[in-house]
PDB file of N, CA and C in Angstrom:
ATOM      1  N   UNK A   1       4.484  11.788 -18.841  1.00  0.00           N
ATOM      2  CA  UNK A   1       5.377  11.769 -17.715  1.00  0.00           C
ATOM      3  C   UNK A   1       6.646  11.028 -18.110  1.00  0.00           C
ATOM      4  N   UNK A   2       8.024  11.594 -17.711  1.00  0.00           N
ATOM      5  CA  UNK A   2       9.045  10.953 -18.338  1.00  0.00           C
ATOM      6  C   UNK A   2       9.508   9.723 -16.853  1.00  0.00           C
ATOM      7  N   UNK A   3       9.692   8.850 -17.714  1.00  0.00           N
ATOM      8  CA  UNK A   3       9.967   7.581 -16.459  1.00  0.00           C
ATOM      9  C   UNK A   3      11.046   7.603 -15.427  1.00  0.00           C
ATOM     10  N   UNK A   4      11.970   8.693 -15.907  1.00  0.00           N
ATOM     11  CA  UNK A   4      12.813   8.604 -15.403  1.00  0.00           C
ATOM     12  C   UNK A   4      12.845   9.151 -14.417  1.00  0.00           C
ATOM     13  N   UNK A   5      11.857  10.468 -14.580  1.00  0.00           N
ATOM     14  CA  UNK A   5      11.684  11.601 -13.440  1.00  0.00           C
ATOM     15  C   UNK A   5      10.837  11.009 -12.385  1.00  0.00           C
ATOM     16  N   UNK A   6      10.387   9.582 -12.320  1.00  0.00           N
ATOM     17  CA  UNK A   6       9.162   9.305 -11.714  1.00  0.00           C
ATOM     18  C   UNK A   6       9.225   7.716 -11.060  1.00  0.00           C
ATOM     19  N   UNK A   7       9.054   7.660 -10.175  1.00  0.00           N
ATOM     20  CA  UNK A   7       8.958   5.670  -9.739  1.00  0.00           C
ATOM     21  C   UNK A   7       7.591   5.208  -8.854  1.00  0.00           C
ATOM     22  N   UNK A   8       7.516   4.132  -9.241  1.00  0.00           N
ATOM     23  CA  UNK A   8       6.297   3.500  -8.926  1.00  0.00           C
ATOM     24  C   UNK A   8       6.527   2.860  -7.295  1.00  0.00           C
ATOM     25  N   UNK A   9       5.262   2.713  -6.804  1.00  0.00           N
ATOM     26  CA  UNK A   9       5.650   2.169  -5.179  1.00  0.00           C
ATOM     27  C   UNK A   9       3.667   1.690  -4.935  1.00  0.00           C
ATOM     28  N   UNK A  10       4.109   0.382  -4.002  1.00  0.00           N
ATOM     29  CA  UNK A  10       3.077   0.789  -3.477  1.00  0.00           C
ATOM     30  C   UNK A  10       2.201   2.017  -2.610  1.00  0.00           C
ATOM     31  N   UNK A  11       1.406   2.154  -1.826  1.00  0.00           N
ATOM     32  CA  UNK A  11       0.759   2.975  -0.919  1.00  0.00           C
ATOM     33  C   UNK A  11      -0.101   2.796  -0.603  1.00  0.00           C
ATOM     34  N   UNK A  12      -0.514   2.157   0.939  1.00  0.00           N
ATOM     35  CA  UNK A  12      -1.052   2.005   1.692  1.00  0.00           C
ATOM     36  C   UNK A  12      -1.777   2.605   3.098  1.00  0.00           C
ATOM     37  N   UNK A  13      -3.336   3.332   2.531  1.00  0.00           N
ATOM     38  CA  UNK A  13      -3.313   3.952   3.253  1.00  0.00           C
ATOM     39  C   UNK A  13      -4.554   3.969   3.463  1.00  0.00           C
ATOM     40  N   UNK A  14      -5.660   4.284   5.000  1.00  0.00           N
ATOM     41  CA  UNK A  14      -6.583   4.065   4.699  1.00  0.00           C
ATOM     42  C   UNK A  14      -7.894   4.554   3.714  1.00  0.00           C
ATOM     43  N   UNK A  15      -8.881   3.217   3.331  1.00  0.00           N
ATOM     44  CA  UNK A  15      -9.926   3.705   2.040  1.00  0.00           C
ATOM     45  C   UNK A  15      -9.149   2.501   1.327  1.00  0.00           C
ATOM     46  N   UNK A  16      -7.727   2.224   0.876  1.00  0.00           N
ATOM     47  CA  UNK A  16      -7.150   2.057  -0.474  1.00  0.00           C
ATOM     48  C   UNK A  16      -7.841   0.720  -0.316  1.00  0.00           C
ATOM     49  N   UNK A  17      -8.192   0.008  -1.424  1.00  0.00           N
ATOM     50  CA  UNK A  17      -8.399  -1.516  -1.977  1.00  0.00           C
ATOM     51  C   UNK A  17      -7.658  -2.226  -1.897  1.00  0.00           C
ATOM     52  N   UNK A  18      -7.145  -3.093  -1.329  1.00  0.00           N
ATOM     53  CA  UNK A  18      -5.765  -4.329  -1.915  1.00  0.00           C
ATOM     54  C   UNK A  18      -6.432  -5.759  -2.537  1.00  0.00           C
ATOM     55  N   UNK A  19      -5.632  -6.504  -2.602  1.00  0.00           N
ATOM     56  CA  UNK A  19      -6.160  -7.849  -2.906  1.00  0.00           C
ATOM     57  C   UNK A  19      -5.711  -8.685  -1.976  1.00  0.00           C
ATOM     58  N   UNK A  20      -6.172  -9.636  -1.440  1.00  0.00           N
ATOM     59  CA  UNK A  20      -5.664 -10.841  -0.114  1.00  0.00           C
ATOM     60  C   UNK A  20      -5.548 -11.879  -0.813  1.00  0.00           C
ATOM     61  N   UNK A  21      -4.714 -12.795  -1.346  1.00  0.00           N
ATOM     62  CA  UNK A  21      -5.143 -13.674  -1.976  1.00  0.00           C
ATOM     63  C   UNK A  21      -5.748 -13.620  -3.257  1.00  0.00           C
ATOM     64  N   UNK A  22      -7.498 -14.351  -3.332  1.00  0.00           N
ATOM     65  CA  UNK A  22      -8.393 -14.206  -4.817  1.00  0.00           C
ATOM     66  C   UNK A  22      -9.665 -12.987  -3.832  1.00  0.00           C
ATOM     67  N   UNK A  23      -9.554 -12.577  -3.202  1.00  0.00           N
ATOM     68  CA  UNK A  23     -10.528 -11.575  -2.489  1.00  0.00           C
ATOM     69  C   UNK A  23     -10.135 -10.076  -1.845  1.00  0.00           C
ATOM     70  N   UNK A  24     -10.927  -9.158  -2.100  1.00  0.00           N
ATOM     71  CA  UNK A  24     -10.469  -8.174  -2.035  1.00  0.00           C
ATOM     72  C   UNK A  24     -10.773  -7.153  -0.284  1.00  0.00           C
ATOM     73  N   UNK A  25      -9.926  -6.461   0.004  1.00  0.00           N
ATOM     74  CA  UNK A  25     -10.287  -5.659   1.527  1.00  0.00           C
ATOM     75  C   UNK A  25     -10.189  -4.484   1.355  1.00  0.00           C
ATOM     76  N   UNK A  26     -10.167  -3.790   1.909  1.00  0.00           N
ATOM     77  CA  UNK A  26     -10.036  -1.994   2.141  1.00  0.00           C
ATOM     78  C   UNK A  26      -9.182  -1.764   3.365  1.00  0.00           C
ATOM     79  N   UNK A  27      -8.370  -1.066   3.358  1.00  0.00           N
ATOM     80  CA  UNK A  27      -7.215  -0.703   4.522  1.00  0.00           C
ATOM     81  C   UNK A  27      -8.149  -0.040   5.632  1.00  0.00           C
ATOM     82  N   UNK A  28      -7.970  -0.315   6.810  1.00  0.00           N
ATOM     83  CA  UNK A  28      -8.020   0.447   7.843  1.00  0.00           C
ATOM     84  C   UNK A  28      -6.689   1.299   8.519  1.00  0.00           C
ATOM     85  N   UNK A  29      -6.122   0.341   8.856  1.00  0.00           N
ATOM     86  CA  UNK A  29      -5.189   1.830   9.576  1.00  0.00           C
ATOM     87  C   UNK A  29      -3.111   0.607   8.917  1.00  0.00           C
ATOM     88  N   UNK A  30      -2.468   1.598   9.327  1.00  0.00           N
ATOM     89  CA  UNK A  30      -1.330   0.675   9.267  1.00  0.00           C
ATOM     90  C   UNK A  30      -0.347   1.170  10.394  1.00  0.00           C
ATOM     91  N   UNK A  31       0.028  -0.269  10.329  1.00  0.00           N
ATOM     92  CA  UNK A  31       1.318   0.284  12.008  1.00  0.00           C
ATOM     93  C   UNK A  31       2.938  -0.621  11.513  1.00  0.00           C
ATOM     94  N   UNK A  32       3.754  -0.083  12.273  1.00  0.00           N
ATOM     95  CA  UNK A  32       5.451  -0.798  11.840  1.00  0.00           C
ATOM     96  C   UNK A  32       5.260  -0.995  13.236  1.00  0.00           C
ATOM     97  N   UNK A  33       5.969  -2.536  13.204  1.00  0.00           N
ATOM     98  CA  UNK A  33       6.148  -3.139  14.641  1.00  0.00           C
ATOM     99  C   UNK A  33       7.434  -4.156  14.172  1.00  0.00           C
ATOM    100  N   UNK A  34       8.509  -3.572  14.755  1.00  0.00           N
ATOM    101  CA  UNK A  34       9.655  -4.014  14.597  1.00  0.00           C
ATOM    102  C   UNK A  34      10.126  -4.149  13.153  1.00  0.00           C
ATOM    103  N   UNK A  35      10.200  -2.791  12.694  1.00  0.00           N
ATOM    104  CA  UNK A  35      10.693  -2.790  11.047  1.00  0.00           C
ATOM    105  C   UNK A  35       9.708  -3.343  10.694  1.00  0.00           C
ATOM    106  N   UNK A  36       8.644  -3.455  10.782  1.00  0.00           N
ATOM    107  CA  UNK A  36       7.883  -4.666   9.497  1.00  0.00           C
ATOM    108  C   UNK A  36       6.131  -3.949   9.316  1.00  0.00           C
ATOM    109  N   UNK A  37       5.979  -3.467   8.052  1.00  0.00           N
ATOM    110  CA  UNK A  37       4.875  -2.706   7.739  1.00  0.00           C
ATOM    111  C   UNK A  37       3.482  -4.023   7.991  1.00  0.00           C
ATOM    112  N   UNK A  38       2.784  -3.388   8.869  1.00  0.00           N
ATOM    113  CA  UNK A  38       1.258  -4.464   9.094  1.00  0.00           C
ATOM    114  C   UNK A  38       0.696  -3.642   8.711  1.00  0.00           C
ATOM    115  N   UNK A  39      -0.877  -4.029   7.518  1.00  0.00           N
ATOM    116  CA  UNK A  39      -1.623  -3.481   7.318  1.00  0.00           C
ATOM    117  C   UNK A  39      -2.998  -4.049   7.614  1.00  0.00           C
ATOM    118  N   UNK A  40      -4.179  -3.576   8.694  1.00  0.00           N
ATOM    119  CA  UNK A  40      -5.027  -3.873   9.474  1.00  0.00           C
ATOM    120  C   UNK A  40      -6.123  -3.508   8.551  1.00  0.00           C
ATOM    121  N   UNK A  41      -6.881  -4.497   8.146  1.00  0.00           N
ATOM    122  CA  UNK A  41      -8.112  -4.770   6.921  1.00  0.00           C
ATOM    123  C   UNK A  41      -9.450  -4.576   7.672  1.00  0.00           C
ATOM    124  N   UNK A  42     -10.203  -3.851   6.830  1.00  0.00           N
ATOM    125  CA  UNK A  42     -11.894  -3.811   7.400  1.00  0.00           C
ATOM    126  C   UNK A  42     -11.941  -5.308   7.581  1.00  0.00           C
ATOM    127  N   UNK A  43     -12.778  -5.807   8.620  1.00  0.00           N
ATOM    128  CA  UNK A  43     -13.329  -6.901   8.723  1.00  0.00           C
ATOM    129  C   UNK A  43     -12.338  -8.571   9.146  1.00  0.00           C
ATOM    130  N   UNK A  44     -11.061  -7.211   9.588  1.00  0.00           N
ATOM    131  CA  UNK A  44     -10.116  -8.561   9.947  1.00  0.00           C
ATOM    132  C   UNK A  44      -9.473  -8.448  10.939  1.00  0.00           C
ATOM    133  N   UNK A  45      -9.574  -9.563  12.001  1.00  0.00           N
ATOM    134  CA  UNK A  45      -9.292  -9.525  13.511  1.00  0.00           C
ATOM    135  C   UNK A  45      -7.609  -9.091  13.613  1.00  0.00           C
ATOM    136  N   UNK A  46      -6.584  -9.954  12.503  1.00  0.00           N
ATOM    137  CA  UNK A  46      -5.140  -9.556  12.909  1.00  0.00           C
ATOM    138  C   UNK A  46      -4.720  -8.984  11.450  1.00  0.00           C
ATOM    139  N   UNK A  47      -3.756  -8.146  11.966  1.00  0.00           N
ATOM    140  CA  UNK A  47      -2.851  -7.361  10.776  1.00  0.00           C
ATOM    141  C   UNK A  47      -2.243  -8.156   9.709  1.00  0.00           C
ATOM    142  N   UNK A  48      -2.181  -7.890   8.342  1.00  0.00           N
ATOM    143  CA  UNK A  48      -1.637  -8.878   7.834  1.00  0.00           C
ATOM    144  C   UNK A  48      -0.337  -7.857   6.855  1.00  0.00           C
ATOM    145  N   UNK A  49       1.017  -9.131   7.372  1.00  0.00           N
ATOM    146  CA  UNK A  49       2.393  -8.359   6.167  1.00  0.00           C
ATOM    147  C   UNK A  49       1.618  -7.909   4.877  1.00  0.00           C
ATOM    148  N   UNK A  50       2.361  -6.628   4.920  1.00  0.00           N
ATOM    149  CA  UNK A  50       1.719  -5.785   3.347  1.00  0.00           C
ATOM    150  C   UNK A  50       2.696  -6.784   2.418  1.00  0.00           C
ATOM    151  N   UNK A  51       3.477  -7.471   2.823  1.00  0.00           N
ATOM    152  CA  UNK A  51       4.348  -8.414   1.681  1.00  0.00           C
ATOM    153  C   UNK A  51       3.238  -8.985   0.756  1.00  0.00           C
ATOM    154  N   UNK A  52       2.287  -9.915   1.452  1.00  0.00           N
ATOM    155  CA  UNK A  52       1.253 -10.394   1.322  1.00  0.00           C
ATOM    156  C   UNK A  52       0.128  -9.594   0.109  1.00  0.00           C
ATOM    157  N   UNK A  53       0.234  -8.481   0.103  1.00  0.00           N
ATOM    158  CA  UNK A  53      -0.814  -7.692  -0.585  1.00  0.00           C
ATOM    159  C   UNK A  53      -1.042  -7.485  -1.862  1.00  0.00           C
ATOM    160  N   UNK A  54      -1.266  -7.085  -2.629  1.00  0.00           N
ATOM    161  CA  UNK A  54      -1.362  -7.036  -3.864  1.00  0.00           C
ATOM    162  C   UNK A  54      -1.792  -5.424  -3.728  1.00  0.00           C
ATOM    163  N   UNK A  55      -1.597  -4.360  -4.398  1.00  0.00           N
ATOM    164  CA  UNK A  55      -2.432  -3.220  -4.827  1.00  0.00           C
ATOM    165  C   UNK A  55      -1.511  -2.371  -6.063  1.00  0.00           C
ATOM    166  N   UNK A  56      -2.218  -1.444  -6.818  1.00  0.00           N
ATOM    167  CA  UNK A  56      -1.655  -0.789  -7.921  1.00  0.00           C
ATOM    168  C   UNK A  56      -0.944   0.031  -7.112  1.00  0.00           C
ATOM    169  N   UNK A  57       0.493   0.099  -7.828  1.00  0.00           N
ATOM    170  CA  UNK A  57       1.257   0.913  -7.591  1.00  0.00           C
ATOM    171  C   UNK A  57       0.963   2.439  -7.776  1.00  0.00           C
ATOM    172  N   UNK A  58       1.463   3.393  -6.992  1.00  0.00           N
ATOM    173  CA  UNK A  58       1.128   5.073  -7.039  1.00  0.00           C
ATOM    174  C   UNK A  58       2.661   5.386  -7.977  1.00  0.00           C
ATOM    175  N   UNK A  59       2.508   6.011  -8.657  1.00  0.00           N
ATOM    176  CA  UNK A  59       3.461   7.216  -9.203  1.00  0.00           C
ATOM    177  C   UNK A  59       4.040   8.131  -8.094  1.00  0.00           C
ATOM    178  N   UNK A  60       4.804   8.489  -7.893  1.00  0.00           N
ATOM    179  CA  UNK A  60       5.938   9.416  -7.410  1.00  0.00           C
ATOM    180  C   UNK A  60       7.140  10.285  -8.080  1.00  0.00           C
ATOM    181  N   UNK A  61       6.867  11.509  -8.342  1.00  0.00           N
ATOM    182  CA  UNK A  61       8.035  12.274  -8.781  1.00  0.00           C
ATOM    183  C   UNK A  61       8.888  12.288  -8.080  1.00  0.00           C
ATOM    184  N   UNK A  62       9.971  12.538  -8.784  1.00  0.00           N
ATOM    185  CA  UNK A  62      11.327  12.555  -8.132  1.00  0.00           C
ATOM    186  C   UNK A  62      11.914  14.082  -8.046  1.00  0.00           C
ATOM    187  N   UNK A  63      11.177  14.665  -8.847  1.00  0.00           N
ATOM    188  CA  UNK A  63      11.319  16.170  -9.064  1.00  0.00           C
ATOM    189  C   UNK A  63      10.237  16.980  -8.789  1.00  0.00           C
ATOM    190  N   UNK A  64      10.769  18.340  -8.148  1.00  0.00           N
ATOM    191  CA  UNK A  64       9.437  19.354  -8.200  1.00  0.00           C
ATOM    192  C   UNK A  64       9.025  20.076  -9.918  1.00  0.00           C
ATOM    193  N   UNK A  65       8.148  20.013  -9.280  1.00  0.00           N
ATOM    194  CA  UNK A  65       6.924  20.299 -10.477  1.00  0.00           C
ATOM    195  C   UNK A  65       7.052  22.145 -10.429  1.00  0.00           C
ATOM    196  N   UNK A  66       7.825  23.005 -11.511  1.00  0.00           N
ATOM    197  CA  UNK A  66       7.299  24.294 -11.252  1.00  0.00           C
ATOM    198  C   UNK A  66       6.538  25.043 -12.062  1.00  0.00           C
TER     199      UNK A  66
END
C-alpha cells in the first residue's frame, strides 16, 4: 500500500477493543454531544472522551480502488 494514497485514524465502533488506562473495554455504542466524540464501554456506567482511549489505528484510502 503506498502511504501516500492512504491515512491512518482511529475507529470507533461497536465490538472494537480500546485500552482505558492499563485495562482493556470493548465499545458499546458512541454518541457526539456538543462537538465532542463519547465512547460508552461494556461495563461502564458514564461515557468516556475517546481523547482518553488508546486503540490501533484503521487504514483509509484516499483513492478508489478499480
Amino acid at each position: 500500500m503506498d502511504s501516500a494514497a492512504c491515512f491512518r485514524m482511529p475507529l470507533f465502533k461497536p465490538g472494537t477493543v480500546v485500552r482505558l488506562g492499563h485495562s482493556q473495554a470493548t465499545v458499546s455504542h458512541i454518541i457526539l454531544r456538543r462537538s465532542v466524540l463519547l465512547v460508552h464501554l461494556v461495563g461502564y456506567d458514564a461515557p468516556v472522551n475517546a481523547d482518553a482511549l488508546t486503540v490501533e489505528p484503521t487504514v483509509f484510502m484516499l483513492g478508489r480502488r478499480l
